[in-house]
C-alpha atoms as a PDB file:
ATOM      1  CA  UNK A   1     -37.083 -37.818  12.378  1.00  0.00           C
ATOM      2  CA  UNK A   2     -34.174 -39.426   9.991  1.00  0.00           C
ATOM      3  CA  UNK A   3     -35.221 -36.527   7.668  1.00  0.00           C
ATOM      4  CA  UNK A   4     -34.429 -33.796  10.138  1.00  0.00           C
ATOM      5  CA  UNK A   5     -31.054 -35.173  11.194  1.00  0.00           C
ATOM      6  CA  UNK A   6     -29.907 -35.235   8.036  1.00  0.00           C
ATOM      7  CA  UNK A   7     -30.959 -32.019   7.540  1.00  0.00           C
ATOM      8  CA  UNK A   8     -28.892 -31.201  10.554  1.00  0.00           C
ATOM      9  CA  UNK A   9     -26.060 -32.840   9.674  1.00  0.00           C
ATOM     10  CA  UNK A  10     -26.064 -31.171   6.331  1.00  0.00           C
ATOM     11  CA  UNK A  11     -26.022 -28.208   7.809  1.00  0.00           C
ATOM     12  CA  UNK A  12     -23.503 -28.702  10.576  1.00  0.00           C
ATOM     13  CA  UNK A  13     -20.845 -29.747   7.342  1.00  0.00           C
ATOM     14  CA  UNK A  14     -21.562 -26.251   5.504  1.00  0.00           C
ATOM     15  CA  UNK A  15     -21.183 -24.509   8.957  1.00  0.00           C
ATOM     16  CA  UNK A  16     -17.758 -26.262   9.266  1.00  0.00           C
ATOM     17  CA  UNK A  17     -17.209 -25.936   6.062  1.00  0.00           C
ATOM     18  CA  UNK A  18     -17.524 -21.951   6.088  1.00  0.00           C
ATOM     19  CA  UNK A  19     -15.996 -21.768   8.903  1.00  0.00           C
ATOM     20  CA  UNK A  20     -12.810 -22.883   7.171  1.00  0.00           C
ATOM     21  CA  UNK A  21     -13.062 -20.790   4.160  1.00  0.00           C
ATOM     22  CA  UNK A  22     -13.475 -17.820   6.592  1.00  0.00           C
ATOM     23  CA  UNK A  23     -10.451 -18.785   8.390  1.00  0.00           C
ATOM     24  CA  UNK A  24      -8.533 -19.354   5.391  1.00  0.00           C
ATOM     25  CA  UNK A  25     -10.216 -16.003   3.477  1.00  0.00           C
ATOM     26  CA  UNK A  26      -8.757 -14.473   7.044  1.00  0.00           C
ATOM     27  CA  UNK A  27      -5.287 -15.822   6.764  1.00  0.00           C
ATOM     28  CA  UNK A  28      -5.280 -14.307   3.611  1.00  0.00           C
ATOM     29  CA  UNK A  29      -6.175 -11.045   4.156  1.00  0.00           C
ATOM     30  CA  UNK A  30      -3.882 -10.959   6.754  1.00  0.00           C
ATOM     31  CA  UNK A  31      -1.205 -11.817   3.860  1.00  0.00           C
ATOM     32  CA  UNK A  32      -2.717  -9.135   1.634  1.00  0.00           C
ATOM     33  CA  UNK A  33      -2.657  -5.671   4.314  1.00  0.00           C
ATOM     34  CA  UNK A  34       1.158  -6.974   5.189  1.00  0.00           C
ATOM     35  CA  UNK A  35       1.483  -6.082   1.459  1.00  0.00           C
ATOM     36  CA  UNK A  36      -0.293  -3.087   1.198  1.00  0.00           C
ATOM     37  CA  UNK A  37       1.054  -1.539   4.465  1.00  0.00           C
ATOM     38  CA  UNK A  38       4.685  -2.682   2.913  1.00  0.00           C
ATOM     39  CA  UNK A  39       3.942  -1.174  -0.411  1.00  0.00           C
ATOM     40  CA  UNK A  40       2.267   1.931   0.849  1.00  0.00           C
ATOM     41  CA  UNK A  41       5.934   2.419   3.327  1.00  0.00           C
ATOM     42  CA  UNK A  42       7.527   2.010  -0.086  1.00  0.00           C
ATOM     43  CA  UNK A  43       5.194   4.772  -2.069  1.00  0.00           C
ATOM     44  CA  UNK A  44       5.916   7.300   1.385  1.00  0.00           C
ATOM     45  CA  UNK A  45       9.399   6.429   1.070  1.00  0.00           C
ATOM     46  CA  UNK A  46       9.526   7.324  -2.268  1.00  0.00           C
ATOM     47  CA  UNK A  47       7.626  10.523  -2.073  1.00  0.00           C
ATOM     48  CA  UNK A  48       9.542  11.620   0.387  1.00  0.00           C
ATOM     49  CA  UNK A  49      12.722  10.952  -2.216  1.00  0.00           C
ATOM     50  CA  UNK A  50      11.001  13.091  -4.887  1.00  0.00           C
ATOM     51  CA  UNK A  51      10.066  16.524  -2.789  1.00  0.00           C
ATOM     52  CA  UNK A  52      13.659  16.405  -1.481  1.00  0.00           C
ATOM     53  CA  UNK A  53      15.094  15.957  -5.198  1.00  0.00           C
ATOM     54  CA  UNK A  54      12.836  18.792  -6.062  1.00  0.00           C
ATOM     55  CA  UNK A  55      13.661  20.636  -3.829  1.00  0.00           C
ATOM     56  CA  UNK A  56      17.623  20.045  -4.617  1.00  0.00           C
ATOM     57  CA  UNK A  57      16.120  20.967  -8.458  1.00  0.00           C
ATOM     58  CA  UNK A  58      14.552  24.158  -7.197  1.00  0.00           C
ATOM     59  CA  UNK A  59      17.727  25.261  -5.412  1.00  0.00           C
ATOM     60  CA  UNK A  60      19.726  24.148  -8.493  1.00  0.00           C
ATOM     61  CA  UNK A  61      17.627  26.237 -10.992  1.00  0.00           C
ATOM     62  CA  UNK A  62      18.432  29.370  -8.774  1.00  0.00           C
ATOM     63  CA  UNK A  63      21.837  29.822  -8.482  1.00  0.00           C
ATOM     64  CA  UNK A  64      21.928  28.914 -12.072  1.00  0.00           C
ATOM     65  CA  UNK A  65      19.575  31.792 -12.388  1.00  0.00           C
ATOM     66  CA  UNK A  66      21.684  33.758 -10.449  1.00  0.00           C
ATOM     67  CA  UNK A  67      25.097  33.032 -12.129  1.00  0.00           C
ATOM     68  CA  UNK A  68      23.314  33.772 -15.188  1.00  0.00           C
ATOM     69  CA  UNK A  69      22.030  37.102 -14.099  1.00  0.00           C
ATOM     70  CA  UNK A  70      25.835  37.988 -12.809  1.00  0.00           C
ATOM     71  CA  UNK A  71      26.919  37.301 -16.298  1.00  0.00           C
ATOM     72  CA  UNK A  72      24.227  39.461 -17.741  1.00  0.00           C
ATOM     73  CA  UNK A  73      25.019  42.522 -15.346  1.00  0.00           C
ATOM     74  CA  UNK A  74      28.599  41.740 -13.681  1.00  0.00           C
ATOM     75  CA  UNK A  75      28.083  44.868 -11.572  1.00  0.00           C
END
């Protein structure tokens, strides 16, 4: 009978004992998709800054195409 409460009682201690890493593994996570939701604003932010420079690139590049073609043939 001593046998099987130990056996219990070992038990009961790794049960609390995963318990806490699974809250702490939790708290963590938590930690880590805060970051990746922040960093993944950051890489739609910055997309969003590159297709509207390239656009502003594309729209550059033709009226220097066009200026260049008025130069070419003024009439």
């Amino acid at each position: 009978l001593r046998a099987a409460f130990d056996d219990y009682k070992n038990k009961y201690a790794l049960q609390v004992d995963l318990v806490k890493t699974l809250e702490e593994v939790e708290a963590r996570l938590d930690v880590v998709t805060k970051d990746r939701d922040l960093l993944l604003e950051q890489v739609k932010r910055r997309d969003e800054q590159i297709a509207s420079m390239e656009e502003k690139l594309r729209t550059a590049e033709a009226i220097a195409i066009t200026e260049e073609e008025k130069e070419l043939d003024p009439d």
